[in-house]
PDB file of N, CA and C in Angstrom:
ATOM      1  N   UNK A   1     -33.507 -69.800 -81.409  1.00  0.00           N
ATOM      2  CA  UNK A   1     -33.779 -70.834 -82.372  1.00  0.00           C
ATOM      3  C   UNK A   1     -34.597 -70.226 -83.509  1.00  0.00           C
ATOM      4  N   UNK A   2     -34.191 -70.409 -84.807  1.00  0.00           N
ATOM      5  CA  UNK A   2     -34.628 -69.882 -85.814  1.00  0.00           C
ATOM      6  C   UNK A   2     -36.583 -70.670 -86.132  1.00  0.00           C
ATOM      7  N   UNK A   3     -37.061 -69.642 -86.427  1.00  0.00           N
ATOM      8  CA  UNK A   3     -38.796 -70.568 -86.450  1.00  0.00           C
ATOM      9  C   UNK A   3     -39.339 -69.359 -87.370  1.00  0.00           C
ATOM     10  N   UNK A   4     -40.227 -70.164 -88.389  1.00  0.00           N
ATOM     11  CA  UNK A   4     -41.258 -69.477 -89.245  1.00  0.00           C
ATOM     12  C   UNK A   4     -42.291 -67.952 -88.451  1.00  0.00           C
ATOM     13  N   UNK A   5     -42.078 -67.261 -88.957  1.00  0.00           N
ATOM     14  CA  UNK A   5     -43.362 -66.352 -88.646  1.00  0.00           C
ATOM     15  C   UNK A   5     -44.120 -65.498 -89.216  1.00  0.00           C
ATOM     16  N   UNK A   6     -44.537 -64.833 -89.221  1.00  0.00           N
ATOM     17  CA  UNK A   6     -45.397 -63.960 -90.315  1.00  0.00           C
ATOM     18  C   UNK A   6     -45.473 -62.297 -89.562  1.00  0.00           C
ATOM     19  N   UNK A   7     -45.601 -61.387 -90.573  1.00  0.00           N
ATOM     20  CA  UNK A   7     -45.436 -60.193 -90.221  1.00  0.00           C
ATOM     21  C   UNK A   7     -47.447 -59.146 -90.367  1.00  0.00           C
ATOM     22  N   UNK A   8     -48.341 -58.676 -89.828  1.00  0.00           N
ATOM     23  CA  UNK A   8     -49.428 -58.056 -90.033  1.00  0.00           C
ATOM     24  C   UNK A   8     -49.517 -57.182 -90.172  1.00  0.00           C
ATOM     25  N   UNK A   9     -49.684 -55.988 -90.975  1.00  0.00           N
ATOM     26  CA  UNK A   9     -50.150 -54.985 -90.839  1.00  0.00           C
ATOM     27  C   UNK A   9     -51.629 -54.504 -90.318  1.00  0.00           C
ATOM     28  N   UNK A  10     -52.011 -54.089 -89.202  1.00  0.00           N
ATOM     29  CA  UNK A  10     -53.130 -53.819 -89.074  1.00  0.00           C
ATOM     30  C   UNK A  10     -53.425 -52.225 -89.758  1.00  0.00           C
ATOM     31  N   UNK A  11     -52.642 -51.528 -88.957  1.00  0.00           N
ATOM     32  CA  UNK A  11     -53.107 -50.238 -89.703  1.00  0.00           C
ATOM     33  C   UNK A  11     -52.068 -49.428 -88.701  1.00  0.00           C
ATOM     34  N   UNK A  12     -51.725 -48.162 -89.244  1.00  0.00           N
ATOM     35  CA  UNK A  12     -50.364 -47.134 -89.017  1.00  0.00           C
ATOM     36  C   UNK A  12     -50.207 -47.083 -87.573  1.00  0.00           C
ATOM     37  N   UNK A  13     -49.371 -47.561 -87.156  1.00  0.00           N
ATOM     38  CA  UNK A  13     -48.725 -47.749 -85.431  1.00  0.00           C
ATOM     39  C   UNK A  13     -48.887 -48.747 -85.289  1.00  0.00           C
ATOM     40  N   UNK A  14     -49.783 -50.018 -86.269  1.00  0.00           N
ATOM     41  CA  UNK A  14     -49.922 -51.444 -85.123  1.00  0.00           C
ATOM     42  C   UNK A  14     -49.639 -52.488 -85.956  1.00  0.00           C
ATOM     43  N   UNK A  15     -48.705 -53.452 -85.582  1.00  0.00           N
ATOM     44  CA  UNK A  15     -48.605 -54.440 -86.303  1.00  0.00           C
ATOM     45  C   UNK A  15     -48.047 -55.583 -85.395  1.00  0.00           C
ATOM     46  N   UNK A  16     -48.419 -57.046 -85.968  1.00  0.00           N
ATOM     47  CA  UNK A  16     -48.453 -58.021 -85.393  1.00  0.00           C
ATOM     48  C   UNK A  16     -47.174 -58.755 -85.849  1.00  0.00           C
ATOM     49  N   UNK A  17     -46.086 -59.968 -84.990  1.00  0.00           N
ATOM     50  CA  UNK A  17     -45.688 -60.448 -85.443  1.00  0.00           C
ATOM     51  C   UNK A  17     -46.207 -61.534 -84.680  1.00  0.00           C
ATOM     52  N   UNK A  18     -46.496 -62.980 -86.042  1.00  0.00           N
ATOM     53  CA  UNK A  18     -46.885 -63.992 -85.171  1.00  0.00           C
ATOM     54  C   UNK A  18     -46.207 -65.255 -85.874  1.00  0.00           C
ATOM     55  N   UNK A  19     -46.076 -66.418 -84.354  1.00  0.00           N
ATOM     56  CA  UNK A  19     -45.441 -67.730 -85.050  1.00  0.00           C
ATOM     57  C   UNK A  19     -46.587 -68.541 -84.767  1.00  0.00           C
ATOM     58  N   UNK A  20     -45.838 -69.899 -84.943  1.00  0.00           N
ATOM     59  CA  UNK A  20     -47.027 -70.811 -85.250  1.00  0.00           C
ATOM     60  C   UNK A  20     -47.421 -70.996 -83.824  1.00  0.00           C
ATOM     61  N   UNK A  21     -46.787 -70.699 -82.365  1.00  0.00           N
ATOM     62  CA  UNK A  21     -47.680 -70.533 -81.333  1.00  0.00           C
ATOM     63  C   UNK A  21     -48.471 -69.398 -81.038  1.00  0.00           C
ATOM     64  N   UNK A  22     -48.772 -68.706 -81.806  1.00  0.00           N
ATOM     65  CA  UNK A  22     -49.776 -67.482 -81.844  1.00  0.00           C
ATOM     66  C   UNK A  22     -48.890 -66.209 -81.671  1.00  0.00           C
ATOM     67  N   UNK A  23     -49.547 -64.810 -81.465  1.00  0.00           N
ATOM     68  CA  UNK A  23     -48.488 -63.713 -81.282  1.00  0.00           C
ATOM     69  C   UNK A  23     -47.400 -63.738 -80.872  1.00  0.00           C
ATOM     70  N   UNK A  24     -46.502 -63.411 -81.657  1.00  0.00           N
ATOM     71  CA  UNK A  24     -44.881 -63.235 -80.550  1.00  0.00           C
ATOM     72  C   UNK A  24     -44.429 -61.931 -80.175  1.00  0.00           C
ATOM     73  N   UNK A  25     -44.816 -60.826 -80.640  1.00  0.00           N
ATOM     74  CA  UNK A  25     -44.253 -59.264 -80.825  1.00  0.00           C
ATOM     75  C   UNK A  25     -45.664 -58.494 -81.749  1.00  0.00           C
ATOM     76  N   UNK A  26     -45.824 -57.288 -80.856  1.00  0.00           N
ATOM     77  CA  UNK A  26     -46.481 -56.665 -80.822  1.00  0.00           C
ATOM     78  C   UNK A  26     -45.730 -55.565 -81.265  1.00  0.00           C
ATOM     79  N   UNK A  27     -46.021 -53.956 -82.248  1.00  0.00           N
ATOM     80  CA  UNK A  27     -45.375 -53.233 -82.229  1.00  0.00           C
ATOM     81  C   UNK A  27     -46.643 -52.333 -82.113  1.00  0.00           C
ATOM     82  N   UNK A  28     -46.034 -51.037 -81.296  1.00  0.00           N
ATOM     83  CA  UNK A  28     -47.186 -50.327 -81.715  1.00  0.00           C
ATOM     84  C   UNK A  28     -46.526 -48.797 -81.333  1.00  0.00           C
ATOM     85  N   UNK A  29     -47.078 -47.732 -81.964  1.00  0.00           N
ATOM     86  CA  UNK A  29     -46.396 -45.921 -81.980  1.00  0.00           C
ATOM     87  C   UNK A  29     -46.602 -45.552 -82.704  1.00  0.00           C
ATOM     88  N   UNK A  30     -45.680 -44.523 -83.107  1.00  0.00           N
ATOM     89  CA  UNK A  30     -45.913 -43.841 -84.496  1.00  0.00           C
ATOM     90  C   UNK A  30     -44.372 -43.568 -84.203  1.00  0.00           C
ATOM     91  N   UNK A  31     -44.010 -42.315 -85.562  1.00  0.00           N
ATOM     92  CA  UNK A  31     -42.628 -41.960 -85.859  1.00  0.00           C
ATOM     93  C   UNK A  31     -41.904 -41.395 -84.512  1.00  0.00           C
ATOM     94  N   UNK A  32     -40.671 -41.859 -84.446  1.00  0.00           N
ATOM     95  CA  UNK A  32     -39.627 -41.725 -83.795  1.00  0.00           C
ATOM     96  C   UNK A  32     -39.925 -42.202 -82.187  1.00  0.00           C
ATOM     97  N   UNK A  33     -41.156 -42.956 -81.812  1.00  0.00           N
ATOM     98  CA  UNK A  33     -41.220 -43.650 -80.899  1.00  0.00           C
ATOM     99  C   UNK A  33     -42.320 -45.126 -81.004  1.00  0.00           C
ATOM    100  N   UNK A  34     -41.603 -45.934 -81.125  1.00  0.00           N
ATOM    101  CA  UNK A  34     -42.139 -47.132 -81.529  1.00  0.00           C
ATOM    102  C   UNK A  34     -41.711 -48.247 -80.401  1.00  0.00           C
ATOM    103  N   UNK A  35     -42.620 -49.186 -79.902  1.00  0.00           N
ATOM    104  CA  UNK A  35     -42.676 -50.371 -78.804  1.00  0.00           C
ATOM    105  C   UNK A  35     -42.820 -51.661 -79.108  1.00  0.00           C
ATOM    106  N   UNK A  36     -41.914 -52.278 -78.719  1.00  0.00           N
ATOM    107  CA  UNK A  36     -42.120 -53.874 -79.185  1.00  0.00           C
ATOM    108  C   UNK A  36     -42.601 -54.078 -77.712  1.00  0.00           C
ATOM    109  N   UNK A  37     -43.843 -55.033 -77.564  1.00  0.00           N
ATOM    110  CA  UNK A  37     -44.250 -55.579 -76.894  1.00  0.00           C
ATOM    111  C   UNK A  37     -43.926 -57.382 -77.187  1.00  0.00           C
ATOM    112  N   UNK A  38     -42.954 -58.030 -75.937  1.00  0.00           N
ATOM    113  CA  UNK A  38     -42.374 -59.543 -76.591  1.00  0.00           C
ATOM    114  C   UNK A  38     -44.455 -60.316 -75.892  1.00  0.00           C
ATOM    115  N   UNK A  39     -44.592 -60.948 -76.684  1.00  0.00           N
ATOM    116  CA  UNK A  39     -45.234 -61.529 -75.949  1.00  0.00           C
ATOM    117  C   UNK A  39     -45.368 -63.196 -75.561  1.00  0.00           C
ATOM    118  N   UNK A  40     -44.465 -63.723 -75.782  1.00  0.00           N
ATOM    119  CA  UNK A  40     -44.136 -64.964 -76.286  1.00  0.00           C
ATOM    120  C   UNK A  40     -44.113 -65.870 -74.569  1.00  0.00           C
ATOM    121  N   UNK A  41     -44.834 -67.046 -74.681  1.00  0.00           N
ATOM    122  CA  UNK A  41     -45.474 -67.243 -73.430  1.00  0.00           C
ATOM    123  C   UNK A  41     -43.992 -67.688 -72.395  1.00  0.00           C
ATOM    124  N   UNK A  42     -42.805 -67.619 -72.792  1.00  0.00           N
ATOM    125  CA  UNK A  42     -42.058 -68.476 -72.200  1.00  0.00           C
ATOM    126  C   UNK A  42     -40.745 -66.546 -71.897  1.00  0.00           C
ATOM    127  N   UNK A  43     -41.609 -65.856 -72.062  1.00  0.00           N
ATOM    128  CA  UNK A  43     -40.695 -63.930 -71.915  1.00  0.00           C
ATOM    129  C   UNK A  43     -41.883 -63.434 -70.987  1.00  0.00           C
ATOM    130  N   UNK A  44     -40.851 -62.096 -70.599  1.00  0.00           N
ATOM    131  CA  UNK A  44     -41.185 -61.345 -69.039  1.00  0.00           C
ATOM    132  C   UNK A  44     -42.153 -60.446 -70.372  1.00  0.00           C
ATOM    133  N   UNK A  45     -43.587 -60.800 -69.873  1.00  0.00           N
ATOM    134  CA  UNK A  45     -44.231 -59.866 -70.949  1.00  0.00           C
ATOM    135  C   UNK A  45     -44.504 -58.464 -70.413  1.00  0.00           C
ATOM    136  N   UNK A  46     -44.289 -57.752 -69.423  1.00  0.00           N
ATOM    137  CA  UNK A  46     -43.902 -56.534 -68.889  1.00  0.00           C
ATOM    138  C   UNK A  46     -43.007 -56.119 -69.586  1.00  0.00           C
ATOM    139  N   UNK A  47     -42.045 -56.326 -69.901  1.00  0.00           N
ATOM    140  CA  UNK A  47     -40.754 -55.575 -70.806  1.00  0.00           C
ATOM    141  C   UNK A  47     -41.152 -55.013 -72.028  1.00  0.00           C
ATOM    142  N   UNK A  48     -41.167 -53.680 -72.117  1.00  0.00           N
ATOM    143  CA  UNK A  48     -41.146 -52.629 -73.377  1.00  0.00           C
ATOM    144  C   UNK A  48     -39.833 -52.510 -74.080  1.00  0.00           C
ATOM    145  N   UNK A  49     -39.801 -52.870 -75.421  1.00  0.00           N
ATOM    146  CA  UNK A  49     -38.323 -51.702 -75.597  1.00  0.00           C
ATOM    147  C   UNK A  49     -38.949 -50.599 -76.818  1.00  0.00           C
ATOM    148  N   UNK A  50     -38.270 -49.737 -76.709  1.00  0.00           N
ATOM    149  CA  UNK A  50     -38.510 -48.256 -77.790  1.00  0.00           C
ATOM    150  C   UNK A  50     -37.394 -48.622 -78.820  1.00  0.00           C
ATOM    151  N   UNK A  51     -38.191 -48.007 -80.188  1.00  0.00           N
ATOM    152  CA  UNK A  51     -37.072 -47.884 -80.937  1.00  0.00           C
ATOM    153  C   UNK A  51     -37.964 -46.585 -81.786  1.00  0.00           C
ATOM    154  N   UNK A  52     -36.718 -46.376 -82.819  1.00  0.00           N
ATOM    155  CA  UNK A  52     -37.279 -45.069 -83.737  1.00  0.00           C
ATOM    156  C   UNK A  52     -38.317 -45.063 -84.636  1.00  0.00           C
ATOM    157  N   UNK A  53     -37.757 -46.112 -85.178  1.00  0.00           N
ATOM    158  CA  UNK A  53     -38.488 -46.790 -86.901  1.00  0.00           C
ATOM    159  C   UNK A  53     -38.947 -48.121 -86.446  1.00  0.00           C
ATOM    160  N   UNK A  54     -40.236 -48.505 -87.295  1.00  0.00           N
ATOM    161  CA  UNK A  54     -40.473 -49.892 -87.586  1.00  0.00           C
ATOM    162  C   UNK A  54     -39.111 -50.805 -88.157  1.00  0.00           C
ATOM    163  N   UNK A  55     -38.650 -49.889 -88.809  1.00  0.00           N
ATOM    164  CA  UNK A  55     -37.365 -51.180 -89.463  1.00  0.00           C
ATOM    165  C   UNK A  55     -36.817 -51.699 -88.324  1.00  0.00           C
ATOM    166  N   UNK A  56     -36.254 -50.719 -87.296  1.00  0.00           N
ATOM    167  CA  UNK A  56     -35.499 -50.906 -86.759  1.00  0.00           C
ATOM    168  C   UNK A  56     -36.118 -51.774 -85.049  1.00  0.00           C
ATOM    169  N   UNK A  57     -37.185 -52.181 -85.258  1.00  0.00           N
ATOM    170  CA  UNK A  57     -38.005 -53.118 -84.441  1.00  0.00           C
ATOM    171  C   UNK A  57     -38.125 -54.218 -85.036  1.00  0.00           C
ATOM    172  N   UNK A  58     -38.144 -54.398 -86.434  1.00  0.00           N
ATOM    173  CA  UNK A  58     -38.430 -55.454 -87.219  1.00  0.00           C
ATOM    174  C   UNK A  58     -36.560 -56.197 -87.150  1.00  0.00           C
ATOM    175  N   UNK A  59     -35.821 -55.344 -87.081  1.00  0.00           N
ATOM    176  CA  UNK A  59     -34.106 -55.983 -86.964  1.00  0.00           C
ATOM    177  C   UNK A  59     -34.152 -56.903 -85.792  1.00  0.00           C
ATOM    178  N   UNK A  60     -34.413 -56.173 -84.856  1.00  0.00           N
ATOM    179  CA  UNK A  60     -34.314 -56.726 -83.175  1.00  0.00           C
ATOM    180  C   UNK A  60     -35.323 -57.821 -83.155  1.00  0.00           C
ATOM    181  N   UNK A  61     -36.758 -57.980 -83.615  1.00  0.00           N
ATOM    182  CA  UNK A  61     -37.134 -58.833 -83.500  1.00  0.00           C
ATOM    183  C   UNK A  61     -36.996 -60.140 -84.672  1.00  0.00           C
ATOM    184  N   UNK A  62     -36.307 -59.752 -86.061  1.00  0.00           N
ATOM    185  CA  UNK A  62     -35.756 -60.949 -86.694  1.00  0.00           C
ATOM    186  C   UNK A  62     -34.567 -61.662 -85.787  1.00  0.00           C
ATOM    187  N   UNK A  63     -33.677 -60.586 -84.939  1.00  0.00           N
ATOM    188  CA  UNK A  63     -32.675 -61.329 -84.412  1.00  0.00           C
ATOM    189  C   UNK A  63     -33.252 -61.930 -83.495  1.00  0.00           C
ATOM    190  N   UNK A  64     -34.258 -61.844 -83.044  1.00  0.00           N
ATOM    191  CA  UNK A  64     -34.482 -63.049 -81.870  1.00  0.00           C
ATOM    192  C   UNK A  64     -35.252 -64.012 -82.277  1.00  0.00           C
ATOM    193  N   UNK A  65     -35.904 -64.157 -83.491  1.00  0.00           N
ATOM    194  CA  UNK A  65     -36.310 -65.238 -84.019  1.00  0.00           C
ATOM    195  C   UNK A  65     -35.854 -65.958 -84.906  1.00  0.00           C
ATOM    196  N   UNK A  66     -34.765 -65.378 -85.516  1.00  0.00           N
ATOM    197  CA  UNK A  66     -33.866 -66.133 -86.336  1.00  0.00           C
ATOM    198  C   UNK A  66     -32.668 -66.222 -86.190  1.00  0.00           C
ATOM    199  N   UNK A  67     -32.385 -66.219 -84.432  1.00  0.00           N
ATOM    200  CA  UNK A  67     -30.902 -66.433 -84.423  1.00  0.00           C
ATOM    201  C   UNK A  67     -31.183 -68.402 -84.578  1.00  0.00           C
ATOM    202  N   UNK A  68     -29.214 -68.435 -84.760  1.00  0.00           N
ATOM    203  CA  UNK A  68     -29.224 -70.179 -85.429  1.00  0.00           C
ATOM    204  C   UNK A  68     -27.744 -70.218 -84.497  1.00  0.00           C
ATOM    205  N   UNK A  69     -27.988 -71.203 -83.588  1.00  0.00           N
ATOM    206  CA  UNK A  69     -26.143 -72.257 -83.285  1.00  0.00           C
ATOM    207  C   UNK A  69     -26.322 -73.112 -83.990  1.00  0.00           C
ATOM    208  N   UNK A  70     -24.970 -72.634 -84.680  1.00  0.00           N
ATOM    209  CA  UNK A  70     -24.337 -73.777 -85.385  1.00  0.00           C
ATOM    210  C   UNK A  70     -22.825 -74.121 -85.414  1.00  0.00           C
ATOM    211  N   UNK A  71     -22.624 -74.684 -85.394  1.00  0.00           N
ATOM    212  CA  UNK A  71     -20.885 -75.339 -85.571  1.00  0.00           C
ATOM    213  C   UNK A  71     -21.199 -75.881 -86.919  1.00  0.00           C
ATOM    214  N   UNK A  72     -19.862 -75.867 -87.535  1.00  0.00           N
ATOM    215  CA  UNK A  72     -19.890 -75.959 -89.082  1.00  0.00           C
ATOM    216  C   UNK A  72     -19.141 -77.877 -88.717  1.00  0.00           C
ATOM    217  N   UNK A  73     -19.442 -78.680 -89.913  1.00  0.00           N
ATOM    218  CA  UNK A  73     -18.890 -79.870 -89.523  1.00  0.00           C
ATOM    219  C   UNK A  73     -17.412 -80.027 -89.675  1.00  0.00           C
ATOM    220  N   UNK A  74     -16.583 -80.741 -88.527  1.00  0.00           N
ATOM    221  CA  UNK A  74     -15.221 -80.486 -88.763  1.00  0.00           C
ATOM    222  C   UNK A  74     -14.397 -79.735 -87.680  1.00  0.00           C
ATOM    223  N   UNK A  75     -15.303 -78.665 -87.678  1.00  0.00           N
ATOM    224  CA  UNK A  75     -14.963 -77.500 -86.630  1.00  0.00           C
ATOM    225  C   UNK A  75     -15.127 -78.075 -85.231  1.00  0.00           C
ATOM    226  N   UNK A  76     -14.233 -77.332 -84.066  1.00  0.00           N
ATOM    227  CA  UNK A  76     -14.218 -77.644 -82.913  1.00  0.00           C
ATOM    228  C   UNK A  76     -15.403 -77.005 -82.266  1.00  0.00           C
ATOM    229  N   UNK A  77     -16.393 -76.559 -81.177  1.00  0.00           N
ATOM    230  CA  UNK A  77     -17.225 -75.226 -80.671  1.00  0.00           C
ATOM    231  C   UNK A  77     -16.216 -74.818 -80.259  1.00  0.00           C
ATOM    232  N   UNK A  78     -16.014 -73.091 -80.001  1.00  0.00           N
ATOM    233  CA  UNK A  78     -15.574 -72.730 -79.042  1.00  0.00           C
ATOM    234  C   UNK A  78     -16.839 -72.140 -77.941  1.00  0.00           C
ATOM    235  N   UNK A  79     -16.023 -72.682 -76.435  1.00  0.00           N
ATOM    236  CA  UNK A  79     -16.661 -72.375 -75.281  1.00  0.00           C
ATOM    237  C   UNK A  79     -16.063 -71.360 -74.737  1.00  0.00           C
ATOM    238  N   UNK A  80     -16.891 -70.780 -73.493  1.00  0.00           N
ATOM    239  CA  UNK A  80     -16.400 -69.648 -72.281  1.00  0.00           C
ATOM    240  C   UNK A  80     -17.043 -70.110 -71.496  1.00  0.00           C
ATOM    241  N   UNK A  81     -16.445 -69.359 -70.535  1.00  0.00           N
ATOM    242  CA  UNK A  81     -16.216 -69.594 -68.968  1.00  0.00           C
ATOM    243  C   UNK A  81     -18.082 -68.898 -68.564  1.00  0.00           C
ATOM    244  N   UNK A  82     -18.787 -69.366 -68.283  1.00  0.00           N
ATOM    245  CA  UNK A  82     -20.422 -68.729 -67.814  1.00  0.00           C
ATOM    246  C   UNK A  82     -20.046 -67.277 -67.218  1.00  0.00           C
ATOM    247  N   UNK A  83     -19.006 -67.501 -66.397  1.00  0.00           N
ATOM    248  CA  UNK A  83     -19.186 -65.651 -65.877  1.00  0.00           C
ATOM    249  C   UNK A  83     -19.340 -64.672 -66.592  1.00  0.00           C
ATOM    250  N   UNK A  84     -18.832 -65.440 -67.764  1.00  0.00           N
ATOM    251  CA  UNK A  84     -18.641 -63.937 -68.959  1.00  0.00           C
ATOM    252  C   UNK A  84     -20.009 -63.543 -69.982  1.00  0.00           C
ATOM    253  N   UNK A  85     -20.951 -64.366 -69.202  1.00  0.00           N
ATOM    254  CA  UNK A  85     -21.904 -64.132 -70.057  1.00  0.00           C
ATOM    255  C   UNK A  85     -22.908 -63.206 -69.018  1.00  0.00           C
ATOM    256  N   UNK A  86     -23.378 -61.745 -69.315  1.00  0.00           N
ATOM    257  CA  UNK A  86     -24.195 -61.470 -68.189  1.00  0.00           C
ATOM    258  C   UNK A  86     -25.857 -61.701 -68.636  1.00  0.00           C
TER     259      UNK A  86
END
C-alpha cells in the first residue's frame, strides 16, 4: 500500500527511512556493501538484505512502500490460482 515517508540523512553509511508510524528502513554500510534493516512493526525485523549502492536500497525500499492495486474502472481483475504465488 502506497503511504507518505520521508528519507534522513544522518551521516555517510546511515540513513533513515521513516513513515508516519515512525522508522520503517534503516540503511546502513558503506560502498559496495550496504543493509536495509525493514523495521516496520508488522515485518520479521531479523531480516537483512545487502545491496551495492544506496540507490539501489532506496529502489527496493520505494517498491515496498509505494506499491498501489489497482484495477482501472471498466476493467475486469485478473486472478490466479494461490499456488502460484510462493
Amino acid at each position: 500500500m502506497a503511504e507518505d515517508f520521508t528519507v534522513i540523512w544522518r551521516n555517510p553509511g546511515h540513513w533513515d527511512i521513516g513513515t508516519l508510524k515512525g522508522r520503517a528502513f534503516a540503511i546502513r554500510g558503506g560502498p559496495g556493501k550496504y543493509y536495509i534493516r525493514d523495521e516496520r512493526p508488522d515485518k520479521n525485523r531479523s531480516e537483512m538484505r545487502e545491496f551495492k549502492t544506496v540507490e539501489a536500497c532506496m529502489a527496493y525500499i520505494c517498491d515496498e512502500l509505494m506499491f498501489e492495486h489497482i484495477v482501472a474502472k471498466g476493467q475486469k481483475p485478473i486472478t490466479i490460482e494461490s499456488w502460484n504465488v510462493v
